[in-house]
N, C-alpha and C. Protein backbone atom coordinates (compact mmCIF):
# COMPACT_ATOMS: atom_id res chain seq x y z
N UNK A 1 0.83 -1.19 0.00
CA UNK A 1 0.00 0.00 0.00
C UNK A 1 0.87 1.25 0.00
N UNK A 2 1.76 1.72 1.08
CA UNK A 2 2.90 2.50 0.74
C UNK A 2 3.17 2.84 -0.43
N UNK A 3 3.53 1.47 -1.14
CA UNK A 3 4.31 2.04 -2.55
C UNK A 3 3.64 2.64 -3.52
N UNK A 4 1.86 1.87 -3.59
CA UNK A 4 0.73 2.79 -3.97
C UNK A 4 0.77 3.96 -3.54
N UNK A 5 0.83 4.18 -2.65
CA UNK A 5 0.35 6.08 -2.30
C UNK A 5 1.64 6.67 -2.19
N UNK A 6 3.09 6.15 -2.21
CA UNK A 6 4.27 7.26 -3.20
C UNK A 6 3.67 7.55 -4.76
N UNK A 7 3.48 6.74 -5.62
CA UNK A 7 2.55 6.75 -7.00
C UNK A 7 1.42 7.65 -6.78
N UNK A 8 0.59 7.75 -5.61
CA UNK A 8 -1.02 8.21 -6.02
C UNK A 8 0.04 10.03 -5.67
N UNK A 9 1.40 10.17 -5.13
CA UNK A 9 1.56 11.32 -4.31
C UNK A 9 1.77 12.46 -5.77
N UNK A 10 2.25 11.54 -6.99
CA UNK A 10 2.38 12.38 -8.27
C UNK A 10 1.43 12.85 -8.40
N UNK A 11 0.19 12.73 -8.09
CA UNK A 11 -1.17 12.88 -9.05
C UNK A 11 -1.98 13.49 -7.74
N UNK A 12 -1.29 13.69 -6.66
CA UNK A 12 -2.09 14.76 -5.80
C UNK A 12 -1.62 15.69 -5.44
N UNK A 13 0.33 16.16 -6.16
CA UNK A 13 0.33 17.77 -6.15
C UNK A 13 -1.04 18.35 -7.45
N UNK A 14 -1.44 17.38 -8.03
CA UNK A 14 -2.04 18.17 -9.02
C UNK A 14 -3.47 18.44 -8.43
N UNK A 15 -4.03 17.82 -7.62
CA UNK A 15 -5.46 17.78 -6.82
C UNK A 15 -4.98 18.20 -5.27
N UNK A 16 -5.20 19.28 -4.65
CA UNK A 16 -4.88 19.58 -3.29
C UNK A 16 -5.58 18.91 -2.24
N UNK A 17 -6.97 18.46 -2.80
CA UNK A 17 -7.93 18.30 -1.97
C UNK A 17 -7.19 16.61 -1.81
N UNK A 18 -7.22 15.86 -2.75
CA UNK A 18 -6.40 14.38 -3.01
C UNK A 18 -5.45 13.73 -1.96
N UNK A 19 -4.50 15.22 -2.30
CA UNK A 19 -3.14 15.16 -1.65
C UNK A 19 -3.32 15.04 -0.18
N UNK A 20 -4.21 15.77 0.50
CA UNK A 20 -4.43 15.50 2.04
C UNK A 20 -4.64 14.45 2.38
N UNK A 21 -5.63 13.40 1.93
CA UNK A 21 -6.45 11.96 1.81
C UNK A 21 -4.76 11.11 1.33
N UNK A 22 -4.50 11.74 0.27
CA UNK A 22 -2.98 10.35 0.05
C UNK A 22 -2.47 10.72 1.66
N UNK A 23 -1.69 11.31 2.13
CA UNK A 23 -1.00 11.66 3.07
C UNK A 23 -1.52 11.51 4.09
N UNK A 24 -2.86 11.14 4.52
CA UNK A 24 -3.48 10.76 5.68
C UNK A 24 -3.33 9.47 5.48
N UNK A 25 -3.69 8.67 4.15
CA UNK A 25 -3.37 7.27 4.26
C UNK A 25 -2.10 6.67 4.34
N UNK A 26 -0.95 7.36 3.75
CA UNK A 26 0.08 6.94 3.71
C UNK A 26 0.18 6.86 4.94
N UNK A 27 0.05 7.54 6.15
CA UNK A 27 0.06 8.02 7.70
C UNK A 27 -0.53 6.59 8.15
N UNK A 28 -1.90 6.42 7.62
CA UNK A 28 -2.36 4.71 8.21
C UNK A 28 -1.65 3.94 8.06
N UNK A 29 -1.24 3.83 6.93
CA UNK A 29 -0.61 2.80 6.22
C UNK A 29 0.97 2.42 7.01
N UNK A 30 1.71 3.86 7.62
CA UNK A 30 2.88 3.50 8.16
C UNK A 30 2.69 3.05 9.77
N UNK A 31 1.19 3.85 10.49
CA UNK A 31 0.61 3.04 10.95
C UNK A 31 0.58 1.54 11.25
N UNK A 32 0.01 1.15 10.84
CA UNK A 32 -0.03 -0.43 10.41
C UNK A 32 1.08 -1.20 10.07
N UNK A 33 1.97 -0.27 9.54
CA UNK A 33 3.50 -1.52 9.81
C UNK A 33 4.21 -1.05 11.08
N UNK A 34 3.95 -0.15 11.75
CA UNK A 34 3.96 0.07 13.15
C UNK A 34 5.22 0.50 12.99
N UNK A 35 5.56 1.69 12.05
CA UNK A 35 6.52 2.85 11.88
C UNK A 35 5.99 3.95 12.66
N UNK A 36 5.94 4.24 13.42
CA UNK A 36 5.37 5.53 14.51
C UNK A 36 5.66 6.66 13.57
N UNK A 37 7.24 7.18 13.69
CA UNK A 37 7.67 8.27 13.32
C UNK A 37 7.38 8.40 11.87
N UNK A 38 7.04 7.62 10.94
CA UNK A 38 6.76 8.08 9.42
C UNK A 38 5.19 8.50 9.64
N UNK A 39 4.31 7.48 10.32
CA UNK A 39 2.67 7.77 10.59
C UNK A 39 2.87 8.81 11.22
N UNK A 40 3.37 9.67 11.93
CA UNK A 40 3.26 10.66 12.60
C UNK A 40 3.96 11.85 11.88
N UNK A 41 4.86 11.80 11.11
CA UNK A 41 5.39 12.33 10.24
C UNK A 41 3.83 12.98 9.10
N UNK A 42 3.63 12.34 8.60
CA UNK A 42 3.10 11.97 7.23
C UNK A 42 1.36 12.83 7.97
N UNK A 43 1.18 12.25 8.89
CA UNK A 43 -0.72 13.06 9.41
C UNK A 43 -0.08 14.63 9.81
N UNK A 44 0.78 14.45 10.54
CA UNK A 44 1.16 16.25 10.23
C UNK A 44 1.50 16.61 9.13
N UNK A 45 1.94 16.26 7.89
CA UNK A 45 1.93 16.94 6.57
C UNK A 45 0.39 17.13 6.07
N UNK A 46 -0.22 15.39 6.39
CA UNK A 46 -2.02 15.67 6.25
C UNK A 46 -2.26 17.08 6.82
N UNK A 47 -2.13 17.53 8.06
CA UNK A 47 -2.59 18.58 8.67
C UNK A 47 -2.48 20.04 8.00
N UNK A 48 -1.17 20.24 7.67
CA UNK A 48 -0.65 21.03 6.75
C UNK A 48 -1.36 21.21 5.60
N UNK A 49 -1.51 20.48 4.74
CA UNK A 49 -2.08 20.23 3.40
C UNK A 49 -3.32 20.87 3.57
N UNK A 50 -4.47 20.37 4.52
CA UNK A 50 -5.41 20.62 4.76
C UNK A 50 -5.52 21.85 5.36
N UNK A 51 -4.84 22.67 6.18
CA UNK A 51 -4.75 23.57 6.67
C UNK A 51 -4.72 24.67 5.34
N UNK A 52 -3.66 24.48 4.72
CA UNK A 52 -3.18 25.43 3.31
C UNK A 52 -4.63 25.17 2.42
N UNK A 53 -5.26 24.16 2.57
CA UNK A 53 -6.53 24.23 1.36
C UNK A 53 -7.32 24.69 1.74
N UNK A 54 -7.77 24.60 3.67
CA UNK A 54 -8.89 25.49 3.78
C UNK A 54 -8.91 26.68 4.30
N UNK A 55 -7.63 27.19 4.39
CA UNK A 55 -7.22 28.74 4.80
C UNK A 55 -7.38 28.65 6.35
N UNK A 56 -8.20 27.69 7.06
CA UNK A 56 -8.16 27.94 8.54
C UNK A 56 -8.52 26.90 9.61
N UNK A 57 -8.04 26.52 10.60
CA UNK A 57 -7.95 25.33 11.35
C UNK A 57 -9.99 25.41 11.31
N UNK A 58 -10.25 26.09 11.71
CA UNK A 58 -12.21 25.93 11.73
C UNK A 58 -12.96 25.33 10.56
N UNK A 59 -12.14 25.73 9.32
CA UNK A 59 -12.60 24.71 8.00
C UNK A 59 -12.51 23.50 7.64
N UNK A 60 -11.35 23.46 8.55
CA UNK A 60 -10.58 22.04 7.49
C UNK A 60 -11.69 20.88 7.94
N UNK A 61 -11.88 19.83 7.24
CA UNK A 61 -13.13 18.89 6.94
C UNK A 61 -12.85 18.19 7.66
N UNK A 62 -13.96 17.66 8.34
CA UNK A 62 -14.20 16.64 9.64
C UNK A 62 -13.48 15.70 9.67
N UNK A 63 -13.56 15.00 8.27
CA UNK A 63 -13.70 13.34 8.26
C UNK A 63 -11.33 13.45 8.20
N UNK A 64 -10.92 14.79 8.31
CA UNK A 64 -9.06 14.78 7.88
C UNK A 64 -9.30 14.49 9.45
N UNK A 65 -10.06 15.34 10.35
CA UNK A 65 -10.17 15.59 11.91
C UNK A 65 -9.98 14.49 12.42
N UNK A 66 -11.24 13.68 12.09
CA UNK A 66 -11.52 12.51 12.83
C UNK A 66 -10.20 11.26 12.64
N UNK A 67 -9.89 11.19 10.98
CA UNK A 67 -8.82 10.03 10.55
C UNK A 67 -7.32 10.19 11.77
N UNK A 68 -7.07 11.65 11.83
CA UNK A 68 -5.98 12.39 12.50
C UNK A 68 -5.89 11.72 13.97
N UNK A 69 -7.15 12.19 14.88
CA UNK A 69 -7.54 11.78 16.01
C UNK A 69 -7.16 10.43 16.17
N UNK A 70 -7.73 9.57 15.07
CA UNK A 70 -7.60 7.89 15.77
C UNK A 70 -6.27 7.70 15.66
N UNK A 71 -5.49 8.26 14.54
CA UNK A 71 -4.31 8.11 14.41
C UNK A 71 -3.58 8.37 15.72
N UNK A 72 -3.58 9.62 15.73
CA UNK A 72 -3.08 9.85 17.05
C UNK A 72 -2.92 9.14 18.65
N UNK A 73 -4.37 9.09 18.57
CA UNK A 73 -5.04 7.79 19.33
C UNK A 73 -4.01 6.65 20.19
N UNK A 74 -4.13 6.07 18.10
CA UNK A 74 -3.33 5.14 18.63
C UNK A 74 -1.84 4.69 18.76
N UNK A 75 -1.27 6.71 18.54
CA UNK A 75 0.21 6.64 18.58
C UNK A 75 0.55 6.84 20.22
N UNK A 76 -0.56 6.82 21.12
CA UNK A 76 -0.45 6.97 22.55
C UNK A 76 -0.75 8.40 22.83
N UNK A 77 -0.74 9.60 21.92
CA UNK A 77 -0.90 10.99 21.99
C UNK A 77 -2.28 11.37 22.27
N UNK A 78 -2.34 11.23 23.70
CA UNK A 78 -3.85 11.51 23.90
C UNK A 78 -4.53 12.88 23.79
N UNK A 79 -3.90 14.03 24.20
CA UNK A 79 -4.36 15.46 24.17
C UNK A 79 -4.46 15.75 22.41
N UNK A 80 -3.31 15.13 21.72
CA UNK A 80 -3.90 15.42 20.29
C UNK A 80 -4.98 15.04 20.06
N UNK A 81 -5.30 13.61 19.89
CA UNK A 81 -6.17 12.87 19.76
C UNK A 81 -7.37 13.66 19.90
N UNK A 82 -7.65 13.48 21.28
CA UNK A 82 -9.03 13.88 21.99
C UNK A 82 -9.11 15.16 21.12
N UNK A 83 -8.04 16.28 20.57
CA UNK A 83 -8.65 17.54 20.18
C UNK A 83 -9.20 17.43 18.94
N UNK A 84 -8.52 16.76 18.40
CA UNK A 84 -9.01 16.29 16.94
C UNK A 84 -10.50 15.46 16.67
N UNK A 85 -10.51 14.79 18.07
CA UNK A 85 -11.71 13.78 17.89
C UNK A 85 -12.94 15.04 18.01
N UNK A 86 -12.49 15.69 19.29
CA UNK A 86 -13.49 17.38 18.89
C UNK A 86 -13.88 17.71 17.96
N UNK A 87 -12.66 18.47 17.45
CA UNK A 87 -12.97 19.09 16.15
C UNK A 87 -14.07 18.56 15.36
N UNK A 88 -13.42 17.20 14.76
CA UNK A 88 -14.32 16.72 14.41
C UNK A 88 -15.89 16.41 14.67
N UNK A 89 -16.13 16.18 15.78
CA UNK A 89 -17.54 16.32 15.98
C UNK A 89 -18.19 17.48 16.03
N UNK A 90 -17.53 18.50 16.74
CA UNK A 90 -18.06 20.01 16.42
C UNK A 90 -18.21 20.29 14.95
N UNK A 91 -17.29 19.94 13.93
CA UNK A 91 -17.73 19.57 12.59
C UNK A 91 -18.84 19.10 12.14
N UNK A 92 -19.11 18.20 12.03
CA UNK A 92 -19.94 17.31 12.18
C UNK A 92 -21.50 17.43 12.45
N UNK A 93 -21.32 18.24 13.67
CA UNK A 93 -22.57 19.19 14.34
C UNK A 93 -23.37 20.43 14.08
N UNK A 94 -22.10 21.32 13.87
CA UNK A 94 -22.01 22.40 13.48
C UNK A 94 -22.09 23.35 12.34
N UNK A 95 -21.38 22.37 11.66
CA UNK A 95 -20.91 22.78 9.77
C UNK A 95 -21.26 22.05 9.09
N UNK A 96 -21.28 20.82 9.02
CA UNK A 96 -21.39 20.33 7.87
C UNK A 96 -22.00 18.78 8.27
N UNK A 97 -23.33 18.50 8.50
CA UNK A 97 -24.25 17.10 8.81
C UNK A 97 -23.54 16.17 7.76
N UNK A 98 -22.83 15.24 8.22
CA UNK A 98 -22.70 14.05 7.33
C UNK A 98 -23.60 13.26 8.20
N UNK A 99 -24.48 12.09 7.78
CA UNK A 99 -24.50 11.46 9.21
C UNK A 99 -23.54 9.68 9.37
N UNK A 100 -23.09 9.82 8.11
CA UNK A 100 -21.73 8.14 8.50
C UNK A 100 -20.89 8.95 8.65
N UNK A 101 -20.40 9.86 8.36
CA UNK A 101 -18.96 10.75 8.86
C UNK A 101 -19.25 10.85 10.72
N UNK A 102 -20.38 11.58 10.57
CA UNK A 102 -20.82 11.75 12.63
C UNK A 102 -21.09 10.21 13.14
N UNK A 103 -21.10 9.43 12.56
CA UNK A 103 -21.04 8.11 13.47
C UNK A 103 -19.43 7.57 13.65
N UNK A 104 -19.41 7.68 12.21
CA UNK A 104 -17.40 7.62 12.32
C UNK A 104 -16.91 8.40 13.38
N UNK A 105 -17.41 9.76 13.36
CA UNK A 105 -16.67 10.34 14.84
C UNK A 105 -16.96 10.24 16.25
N UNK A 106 -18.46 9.86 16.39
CA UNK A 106 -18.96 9.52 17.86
C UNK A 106 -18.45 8.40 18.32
N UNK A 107 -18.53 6.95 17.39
CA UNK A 107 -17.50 5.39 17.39
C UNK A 107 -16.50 6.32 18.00
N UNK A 108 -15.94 7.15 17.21
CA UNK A 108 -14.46 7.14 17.78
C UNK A 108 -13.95 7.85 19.08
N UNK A 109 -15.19 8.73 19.47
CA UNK A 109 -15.16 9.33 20.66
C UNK A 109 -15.67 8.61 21.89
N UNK A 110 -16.37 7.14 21.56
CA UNK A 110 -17.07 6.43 22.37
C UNK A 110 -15.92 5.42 22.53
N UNK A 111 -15.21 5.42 21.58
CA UNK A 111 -14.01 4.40 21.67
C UNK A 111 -12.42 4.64 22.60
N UNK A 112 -12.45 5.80 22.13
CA UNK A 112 -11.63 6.94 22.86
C UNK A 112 -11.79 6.65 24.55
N UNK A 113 -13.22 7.11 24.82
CA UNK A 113 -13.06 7.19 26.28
C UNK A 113 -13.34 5.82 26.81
N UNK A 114 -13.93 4.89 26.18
CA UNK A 114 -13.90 3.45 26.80
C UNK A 114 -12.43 3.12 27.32
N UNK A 115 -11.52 3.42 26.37
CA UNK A 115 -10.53 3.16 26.55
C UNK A 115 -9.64 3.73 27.70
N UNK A 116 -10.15 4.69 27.88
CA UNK A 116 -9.30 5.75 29.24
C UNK A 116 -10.41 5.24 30.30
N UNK A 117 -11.13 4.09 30.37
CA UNK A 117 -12.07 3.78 31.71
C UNK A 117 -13.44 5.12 31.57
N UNK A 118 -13.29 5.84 31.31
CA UNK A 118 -14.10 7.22 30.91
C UNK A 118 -15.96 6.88 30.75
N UNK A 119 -16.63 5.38 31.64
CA UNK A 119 -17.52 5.43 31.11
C UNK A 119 -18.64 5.78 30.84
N UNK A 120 -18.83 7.21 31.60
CA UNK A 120 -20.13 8.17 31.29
C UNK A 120 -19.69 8.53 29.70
N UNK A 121 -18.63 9.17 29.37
CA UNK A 121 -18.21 9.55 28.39
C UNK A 121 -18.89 8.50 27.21
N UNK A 122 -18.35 7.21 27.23
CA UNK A 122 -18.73 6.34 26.62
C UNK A 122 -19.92 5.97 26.23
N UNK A 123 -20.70 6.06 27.25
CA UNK A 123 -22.19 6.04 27.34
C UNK A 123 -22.67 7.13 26.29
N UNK A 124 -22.20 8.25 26.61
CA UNK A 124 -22.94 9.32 25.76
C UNK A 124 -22.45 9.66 24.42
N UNK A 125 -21.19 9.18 24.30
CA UNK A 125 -21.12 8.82 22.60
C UNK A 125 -21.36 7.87 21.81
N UNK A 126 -21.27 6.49 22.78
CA UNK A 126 -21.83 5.08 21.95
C UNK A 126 -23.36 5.54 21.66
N UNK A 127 -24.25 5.86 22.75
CA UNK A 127 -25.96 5.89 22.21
C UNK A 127 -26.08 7.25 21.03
N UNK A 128 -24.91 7.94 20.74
CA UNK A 128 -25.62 8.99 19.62
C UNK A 128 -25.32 8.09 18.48
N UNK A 129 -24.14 7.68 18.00
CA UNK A 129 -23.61 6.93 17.75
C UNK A 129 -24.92 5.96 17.14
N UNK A 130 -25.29 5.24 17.71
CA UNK A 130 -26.54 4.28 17.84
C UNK A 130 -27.70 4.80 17.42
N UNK A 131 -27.72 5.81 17.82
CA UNK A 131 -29.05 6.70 17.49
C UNK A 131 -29.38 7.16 15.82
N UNK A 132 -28.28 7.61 15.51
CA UNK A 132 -27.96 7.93 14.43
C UNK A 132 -27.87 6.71 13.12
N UNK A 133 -27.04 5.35 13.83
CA UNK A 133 -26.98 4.43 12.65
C UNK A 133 -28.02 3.82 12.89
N UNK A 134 -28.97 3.42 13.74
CA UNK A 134 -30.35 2.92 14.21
C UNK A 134 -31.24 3.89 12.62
N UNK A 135 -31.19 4.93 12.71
CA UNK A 135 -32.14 5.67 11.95
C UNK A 135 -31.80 5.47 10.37
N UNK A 136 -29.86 5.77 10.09
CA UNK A 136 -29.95 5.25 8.85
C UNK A 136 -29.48 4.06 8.54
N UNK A 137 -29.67 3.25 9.53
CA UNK A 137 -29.51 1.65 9.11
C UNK A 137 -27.67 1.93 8.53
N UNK A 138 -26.98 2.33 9.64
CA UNK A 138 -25.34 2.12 9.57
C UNK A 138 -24.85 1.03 10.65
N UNK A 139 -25.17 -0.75 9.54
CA UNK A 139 -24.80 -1.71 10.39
C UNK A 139 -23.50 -1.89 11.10
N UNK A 140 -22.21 -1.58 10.45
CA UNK A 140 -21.65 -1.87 11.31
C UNK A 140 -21.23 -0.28 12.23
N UNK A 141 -21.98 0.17 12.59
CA UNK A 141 -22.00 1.73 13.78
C UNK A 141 -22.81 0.88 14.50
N UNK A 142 -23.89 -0.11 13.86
CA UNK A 142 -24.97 -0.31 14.85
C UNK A 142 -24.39 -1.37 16.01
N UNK A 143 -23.80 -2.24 15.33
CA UNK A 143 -22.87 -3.45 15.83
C UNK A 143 -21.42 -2.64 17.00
N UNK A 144 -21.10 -1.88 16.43
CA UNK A 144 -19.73 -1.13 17.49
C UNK A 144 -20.30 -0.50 18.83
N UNK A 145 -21.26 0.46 18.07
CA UNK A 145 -21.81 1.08 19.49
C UNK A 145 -22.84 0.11 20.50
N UNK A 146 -23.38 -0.87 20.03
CA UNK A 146 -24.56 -1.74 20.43
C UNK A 146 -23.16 -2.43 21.75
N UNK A 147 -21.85 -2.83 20.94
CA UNK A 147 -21.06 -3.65 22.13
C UNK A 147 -20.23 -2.46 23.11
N UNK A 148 -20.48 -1.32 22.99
CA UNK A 148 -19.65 -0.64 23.87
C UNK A 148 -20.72 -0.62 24.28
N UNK A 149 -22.19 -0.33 24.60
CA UNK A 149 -22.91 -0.06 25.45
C UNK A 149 -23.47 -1.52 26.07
N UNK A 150 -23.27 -2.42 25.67
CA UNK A 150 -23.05 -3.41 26.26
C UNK A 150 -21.90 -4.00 27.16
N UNK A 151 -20.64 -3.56 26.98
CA UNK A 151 -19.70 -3.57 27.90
C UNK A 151 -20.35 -2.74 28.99
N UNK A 152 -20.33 -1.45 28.70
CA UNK A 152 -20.85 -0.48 29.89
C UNK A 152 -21.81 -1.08 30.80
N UNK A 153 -22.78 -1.59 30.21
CA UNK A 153 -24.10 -2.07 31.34
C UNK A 153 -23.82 -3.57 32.28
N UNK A 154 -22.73 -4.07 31.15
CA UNK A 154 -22.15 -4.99 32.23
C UNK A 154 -21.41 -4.98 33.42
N UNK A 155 -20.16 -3.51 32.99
CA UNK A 155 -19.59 -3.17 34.02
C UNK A 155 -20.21 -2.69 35.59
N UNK A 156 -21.18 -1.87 34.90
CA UNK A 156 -22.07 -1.51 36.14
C UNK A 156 -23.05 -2.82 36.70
N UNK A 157 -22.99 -3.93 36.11
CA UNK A 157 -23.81 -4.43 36.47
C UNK A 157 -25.56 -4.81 36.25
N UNK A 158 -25.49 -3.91 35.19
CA UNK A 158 -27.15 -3.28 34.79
C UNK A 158 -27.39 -4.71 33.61
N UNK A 159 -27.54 -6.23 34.13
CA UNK A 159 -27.62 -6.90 33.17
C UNK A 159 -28.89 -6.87 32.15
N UNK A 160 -30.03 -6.22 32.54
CA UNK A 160 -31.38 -5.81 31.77
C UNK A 160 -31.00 -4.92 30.55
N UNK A 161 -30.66 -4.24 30.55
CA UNK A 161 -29.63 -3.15 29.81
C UNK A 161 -28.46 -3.69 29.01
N UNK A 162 -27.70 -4.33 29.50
CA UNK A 162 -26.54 -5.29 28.94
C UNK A 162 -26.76 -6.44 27.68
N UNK A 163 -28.09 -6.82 28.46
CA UNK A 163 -29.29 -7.81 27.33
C UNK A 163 -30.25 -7.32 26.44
N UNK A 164 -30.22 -6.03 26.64
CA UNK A 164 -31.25 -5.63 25.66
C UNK A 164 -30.34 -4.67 24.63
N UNK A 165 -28.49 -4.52 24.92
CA UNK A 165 -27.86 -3.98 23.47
C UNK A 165 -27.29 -5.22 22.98
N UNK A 166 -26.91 -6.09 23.63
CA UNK A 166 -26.68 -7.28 23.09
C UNK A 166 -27.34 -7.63 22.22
């Protein structure tokens, strides 16, 4: 995949909008062979890119926000993360209604704080989350958030609740 997106990188000085999306993936992609410093390298050039196309950190498009965040995420960088996972949903909310982009970002904000033990947090982003792919039939949002709010009701104990997201 790498060597694909050095190739796709010719053909997205010519598309600016492109070039952010190659460079966010290349960022997954080094990701995933569990190169830290190139994935971390490469989502701050994403940032850049995106920054220069939309003239201002308040523009730049949710879905660069959200990819950034998990990245971050899961480079251990939590204060990035979490700001990005923001952004993004204030995106999301605010500017521009996607509603699989806003499930992509609530998953990831529900995922986020599961993970830091955080589980009010969790609670209240897995059920929008749910709420949202419940309405447009986004199976697998429905399936992610259905088991974090099922972890949650187990933890507490609430097995009525636990059995009825199950």
């Amino acid at each position: 995949a790498i060597e694909y997106f050095y190739k796709a990188k010719n053909y997205g000085d010519k598309n600016p909008f492109i070039n952010i999306f190659i460079h966010d993936d290349l960022s997954g992609a080094y990701l995933t062979e569990k190169q830290n410093d190139s994935a971390a390298h490469y989502a701050d050039l994403s940032y850049k890119l995106a920054l220069k196309f939309y003239g201002s950190e308040d523009k730049v498009y949710g879905v660069v926000l959200n990819d950034l965040g998990s990245l971050y995420d899961q480079l251990g960088k939590d204060s990035i993360a979490i700001d990005y996972l923001r952004r993004s949903y204030i995106f999301f909310t605010k500017v521009n209604v996607e509603y699989l982009n806003y499930c992509t970002t609530t998953i990831g904000l529900a995922e986020y704080f599961n993970k830091k033990g955080m589980g009010d947090s969790t609670l209240f982003y897995a059920r929008l989350c749910l709420g949202t792919a419940l309405d447009k039939g986004f199976l697998p949002f429905i399936s992610k958030s259905s088991g974090l709010l099922t972890g949650y009701f187990q933890k507490i104990h609430n097995t009525d609740s636990a059995y009825y997201y199950q």
